[in-house]
C-alpha atoms as a PDB file:
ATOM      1  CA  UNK A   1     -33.930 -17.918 -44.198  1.00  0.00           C
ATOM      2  CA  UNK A   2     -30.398 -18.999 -43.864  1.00  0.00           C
ATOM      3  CA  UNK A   3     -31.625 -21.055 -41.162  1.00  0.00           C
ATOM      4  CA  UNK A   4     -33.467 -23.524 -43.574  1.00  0.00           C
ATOM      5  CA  UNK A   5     -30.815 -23.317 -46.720  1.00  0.00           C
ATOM      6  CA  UNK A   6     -28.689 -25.693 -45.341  1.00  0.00           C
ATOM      7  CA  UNK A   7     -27.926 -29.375 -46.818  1.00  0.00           C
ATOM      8  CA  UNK A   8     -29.716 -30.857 -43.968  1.00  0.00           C
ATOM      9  CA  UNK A   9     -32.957 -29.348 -44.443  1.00  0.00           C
ATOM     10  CA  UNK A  10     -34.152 -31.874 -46.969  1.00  0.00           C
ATOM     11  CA  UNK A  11     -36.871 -34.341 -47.664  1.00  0.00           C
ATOM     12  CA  UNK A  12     -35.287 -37.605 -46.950  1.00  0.00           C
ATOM     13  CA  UNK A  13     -38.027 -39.587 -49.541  1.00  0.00           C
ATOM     14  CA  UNK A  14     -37.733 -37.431 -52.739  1.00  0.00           C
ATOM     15  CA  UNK A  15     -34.268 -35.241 -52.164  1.00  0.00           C
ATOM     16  CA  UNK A  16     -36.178 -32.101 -52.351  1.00  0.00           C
ATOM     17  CA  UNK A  17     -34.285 -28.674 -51.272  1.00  0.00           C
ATOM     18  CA  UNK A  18     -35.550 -25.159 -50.829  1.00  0.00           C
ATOM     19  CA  UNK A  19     -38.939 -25.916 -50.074  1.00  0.00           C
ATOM     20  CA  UNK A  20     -40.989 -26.009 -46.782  1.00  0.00           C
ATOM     21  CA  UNK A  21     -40.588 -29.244 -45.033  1.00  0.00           C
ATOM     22  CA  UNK A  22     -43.207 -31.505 -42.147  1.00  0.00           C
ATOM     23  CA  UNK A  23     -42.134 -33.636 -39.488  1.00  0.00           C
ATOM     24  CA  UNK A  24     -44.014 -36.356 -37.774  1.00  0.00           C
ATOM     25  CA  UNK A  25     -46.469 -34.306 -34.817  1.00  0.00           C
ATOM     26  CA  UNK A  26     -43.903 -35.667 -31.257  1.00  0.00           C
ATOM     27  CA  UNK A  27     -40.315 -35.963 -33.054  1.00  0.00           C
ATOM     28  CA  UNK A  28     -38.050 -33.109 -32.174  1.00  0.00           C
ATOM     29  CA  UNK A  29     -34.856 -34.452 -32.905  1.00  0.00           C
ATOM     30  CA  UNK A  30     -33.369 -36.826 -35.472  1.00  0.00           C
ATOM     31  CA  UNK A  31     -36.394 -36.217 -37.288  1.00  0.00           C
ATOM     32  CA  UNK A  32     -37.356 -37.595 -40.672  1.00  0.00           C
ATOM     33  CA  UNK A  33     -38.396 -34.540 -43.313  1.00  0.00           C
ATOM     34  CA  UNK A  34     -40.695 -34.672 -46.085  1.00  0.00           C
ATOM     35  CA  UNK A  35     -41.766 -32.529 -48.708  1.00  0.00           C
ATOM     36  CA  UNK A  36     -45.573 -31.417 -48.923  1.00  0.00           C
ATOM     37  CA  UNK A  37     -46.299 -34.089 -51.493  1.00  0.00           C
ATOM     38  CA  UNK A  38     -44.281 -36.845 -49.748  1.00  0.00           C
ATOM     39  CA  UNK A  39     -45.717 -36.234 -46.749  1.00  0.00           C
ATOM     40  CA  UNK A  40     -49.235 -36.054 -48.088  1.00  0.00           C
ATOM     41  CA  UNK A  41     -48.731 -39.281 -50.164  1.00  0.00           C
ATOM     42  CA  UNK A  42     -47.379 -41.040 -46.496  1.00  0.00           C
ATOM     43  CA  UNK A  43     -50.502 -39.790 -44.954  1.00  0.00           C
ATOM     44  CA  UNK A  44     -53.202 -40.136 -47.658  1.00  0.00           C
ATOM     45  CA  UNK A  45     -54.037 -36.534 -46.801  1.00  0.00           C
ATOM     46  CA  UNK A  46     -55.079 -34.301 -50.316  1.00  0.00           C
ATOM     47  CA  UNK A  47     -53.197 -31.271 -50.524  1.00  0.00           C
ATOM     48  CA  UNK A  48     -54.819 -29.763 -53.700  1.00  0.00           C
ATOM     49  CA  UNK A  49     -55.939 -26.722 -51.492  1.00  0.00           C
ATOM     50  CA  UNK A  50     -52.227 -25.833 -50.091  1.00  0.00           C
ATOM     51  CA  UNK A  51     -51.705 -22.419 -50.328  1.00  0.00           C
ATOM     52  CA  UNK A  52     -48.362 -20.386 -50.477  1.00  0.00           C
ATOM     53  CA  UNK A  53     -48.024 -20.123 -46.370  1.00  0.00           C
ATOM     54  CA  UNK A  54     -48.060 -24.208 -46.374  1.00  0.00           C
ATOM     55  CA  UNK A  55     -52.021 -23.906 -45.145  1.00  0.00           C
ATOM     56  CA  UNK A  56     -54.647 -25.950 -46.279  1.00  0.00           C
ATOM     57  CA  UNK A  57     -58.402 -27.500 -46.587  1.00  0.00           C
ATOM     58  CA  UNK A  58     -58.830 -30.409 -43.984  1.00  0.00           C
ATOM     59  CA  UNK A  59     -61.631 -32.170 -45.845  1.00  0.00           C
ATOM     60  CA  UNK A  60     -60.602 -35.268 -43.790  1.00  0.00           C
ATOM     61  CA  UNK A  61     -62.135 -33.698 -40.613  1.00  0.00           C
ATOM     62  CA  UNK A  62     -65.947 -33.115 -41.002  1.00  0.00           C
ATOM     63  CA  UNK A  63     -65.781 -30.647 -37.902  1.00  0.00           C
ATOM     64  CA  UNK A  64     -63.054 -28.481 -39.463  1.00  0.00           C
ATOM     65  CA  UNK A  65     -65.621 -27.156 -42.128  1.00  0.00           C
ATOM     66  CA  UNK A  66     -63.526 -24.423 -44.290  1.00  0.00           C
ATOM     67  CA  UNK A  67     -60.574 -23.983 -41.521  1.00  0.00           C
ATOM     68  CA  UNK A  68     -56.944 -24.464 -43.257  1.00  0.00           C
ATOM     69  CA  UNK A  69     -54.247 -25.861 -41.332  1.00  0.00           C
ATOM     70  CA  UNK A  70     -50.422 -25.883 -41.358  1.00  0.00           C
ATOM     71  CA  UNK A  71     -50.484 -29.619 -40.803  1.00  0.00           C
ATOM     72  CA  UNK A  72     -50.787 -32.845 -43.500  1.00  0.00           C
ATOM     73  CA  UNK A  73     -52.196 -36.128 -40.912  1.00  0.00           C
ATOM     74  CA  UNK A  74     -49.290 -36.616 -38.638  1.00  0.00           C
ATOM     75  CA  UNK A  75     -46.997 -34.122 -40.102  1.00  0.00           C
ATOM     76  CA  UNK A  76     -46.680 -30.675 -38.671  1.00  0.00           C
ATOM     77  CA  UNK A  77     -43.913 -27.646 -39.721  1.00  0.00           C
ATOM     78  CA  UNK A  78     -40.620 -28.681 -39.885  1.00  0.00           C
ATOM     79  CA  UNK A  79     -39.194 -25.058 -37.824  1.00  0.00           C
ATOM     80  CA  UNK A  80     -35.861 -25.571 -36.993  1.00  0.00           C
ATOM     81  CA  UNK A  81     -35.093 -24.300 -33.406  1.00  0.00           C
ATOM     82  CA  UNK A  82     -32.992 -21.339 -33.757  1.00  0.00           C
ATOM     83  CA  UNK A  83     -29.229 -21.759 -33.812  1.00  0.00           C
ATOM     84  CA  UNK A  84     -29.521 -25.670 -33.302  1.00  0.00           C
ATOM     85  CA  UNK A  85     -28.759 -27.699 -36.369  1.00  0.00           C
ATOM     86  CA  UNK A  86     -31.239 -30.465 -36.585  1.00  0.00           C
ATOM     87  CA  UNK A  87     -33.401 -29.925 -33.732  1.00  0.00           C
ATOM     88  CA  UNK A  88     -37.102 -29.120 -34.489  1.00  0.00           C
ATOM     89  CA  UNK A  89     -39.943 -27.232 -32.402  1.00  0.00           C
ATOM     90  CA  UNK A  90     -43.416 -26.811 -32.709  1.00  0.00           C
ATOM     91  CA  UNK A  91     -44.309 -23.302 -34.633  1.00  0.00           C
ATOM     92  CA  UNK A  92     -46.374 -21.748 -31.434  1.00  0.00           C
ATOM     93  CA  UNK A  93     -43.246 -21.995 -28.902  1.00  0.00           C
ATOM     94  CA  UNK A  94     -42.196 -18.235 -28.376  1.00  0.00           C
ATOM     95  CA  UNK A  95     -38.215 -19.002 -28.795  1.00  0.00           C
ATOM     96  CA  UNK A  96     -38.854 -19.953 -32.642  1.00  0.00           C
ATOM     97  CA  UNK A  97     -41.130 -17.109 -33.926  1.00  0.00           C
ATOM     98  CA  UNK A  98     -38.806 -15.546 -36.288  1.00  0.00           C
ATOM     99  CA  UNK A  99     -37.729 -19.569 -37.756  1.00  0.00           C
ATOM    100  CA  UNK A 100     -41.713 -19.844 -38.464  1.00  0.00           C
ATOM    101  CA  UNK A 101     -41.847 -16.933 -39.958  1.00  0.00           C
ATOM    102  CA  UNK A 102     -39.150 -17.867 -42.292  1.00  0.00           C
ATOM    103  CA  UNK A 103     -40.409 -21.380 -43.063  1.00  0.00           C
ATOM    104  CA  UNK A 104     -43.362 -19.899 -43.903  1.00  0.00           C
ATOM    105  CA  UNK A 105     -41.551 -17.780 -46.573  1.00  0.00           C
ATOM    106  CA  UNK A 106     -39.950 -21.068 -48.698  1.00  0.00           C
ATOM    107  CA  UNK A 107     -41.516 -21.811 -51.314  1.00  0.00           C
ATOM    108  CA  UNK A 108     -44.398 -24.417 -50.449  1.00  0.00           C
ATOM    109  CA  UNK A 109     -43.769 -26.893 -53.296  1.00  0.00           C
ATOM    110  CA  UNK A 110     -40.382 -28.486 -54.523  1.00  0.00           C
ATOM    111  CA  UNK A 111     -38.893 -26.800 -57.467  1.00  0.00           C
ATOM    112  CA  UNK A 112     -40.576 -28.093 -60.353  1.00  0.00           C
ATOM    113  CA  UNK A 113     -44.052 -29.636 -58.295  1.00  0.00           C
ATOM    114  CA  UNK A 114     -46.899 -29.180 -59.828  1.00  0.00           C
ATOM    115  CA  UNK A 115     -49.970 -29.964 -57.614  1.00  0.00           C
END
């Protein structure tokens, strides 16, 4: 998890820290972070349903029915490429496993959040 501990890995709206993070779906690098509940307020997604692996309800999508997803609108995992400071990577490329697994393991809330 040190990976994720460091002073970049923040949410650039609220200043949260030790949390999962999202980036916008197509950014890889100099990417803006955001919290679960910044990004969901940016996105007018509800988030009520977000679990402790950073999953949750997609009412939004009538097809999805009772599927949970990693993602809030636009925003997908913010898994830091391993060994590269500020460079992000979608959670299903095989180089990154071991970063997912790790971002799944912050806490999914900032300190404090209540949902």
């Amino acid at each position: 998890m040190g990976l994720f501990k460091r002073n970049t890995y923040k949410c650039e709206a609220c200043g949260a820290t030790g949390c999962k993070l999202w980036r916008e779906h197509g950014t890889y690098s100099r990417v803006i972070l955001k919290c679960a509940p910044c990004a969901a307020k940016e996105q007018s997604r509800d988030i009520s349903t977000i679990d402790e692996d950073g999953m949750r309800l997609t009412p939004e999508y009538d097809w999805a029915g009772d599927r949970r997803s990693d993602q809030i609108g636009w925003y997908v995992p913010a898994v830091r490429y391993q060994g590269q400071d500020g460079v992000y990577c979608t959670p299903n490329t095989e180089d990154i496993e071991d970063s997912y697994e790790d971002w799944r393991k912050l806490p999914t809330l900032p300190k404090g959040h209540k949902l």
